[in-house]
C-alpha atoms as a PDB file:
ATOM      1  CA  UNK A   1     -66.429  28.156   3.796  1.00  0.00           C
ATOM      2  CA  UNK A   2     -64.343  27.503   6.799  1.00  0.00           C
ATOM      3  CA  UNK A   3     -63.924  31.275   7.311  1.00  0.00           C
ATOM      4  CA  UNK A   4     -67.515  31.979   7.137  1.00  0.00           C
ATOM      5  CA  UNK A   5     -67.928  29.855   9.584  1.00  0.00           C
ATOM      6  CA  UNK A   6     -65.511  31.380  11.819  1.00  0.00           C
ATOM      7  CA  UNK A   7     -66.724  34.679  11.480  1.00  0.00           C
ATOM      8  CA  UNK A   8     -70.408  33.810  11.817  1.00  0.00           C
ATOM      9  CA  UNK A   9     -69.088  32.165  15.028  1.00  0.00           C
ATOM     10  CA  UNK A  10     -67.484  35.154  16.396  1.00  0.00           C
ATOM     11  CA  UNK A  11     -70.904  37.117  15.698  1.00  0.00           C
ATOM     12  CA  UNK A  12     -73.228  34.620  17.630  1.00  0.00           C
ATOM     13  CA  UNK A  13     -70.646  34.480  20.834  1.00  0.00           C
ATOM     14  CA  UNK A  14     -70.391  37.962  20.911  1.00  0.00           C
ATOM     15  CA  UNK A  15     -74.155  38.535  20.293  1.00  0.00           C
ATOM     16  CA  UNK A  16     -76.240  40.472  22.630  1.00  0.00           C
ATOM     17  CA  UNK A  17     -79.558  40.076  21.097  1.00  0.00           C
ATOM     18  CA  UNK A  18     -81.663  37.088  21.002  1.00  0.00           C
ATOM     19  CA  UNK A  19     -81.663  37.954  17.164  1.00  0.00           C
ATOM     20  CA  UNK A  20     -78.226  38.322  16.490  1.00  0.00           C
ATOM     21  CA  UNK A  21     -77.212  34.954  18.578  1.00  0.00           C
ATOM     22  CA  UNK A  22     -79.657  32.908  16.862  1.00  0.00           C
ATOM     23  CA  UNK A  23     -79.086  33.986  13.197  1.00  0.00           C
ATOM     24  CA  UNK A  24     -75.119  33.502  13.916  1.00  0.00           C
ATOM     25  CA  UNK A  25     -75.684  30.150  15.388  1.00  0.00           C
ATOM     26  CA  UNK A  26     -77.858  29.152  12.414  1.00  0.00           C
ATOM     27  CA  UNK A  27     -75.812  30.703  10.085  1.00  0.00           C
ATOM     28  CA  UNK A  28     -72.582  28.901  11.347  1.00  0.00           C
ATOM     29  CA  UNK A  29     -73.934  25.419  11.557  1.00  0.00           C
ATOM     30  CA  UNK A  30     -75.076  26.411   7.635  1.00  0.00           C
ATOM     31  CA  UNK A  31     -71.831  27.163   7.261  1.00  0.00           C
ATOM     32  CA  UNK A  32     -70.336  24.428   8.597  1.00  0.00           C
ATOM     33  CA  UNK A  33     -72.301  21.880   6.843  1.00  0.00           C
ATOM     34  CA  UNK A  34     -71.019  23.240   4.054  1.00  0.00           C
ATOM     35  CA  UNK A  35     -67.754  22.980   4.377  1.00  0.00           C
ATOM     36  CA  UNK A  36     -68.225  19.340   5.368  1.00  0.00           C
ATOM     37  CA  UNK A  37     -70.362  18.338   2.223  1.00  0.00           C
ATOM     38  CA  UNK A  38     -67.726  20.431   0.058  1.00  0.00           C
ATOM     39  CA  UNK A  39     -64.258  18.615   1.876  1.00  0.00           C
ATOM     40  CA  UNK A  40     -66.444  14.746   1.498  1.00  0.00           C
ATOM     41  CA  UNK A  41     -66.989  15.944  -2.299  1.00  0.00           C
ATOM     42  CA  UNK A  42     -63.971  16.796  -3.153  1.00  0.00           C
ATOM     43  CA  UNK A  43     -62.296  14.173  -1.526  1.00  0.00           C
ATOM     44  CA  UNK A  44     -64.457  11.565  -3.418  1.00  0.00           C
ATOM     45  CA  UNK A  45     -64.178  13.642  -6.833  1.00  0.00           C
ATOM     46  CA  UNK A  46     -60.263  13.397  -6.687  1.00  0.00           C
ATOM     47  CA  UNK A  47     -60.178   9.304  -5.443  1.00  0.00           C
END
């Protein structure tokens, strides 16, 4: 998760279409979100 982030990062700051920038940035936030619910799961799976 955290490396989809990362690369969906890398896409929308090196975008050069209004296209590209905007379905990196919404893809990264997805991302991100992600990885947030996942790490608050399993930290309150394991406790």
């Amino acid at each position: 998760m955290v490396a989809a982030t990362g690369i969906a990062a890398a896409f929308h700051a090196g975008a050069r279409s209004k296209a590209i920038l905007a379905v990196g940035g919404a893809v990264s936030l997805l991302a991100g979100l992600a990885s947030v619910l996942l790490g608050v799961m399993l930290s309150t799976a394991s406790g």
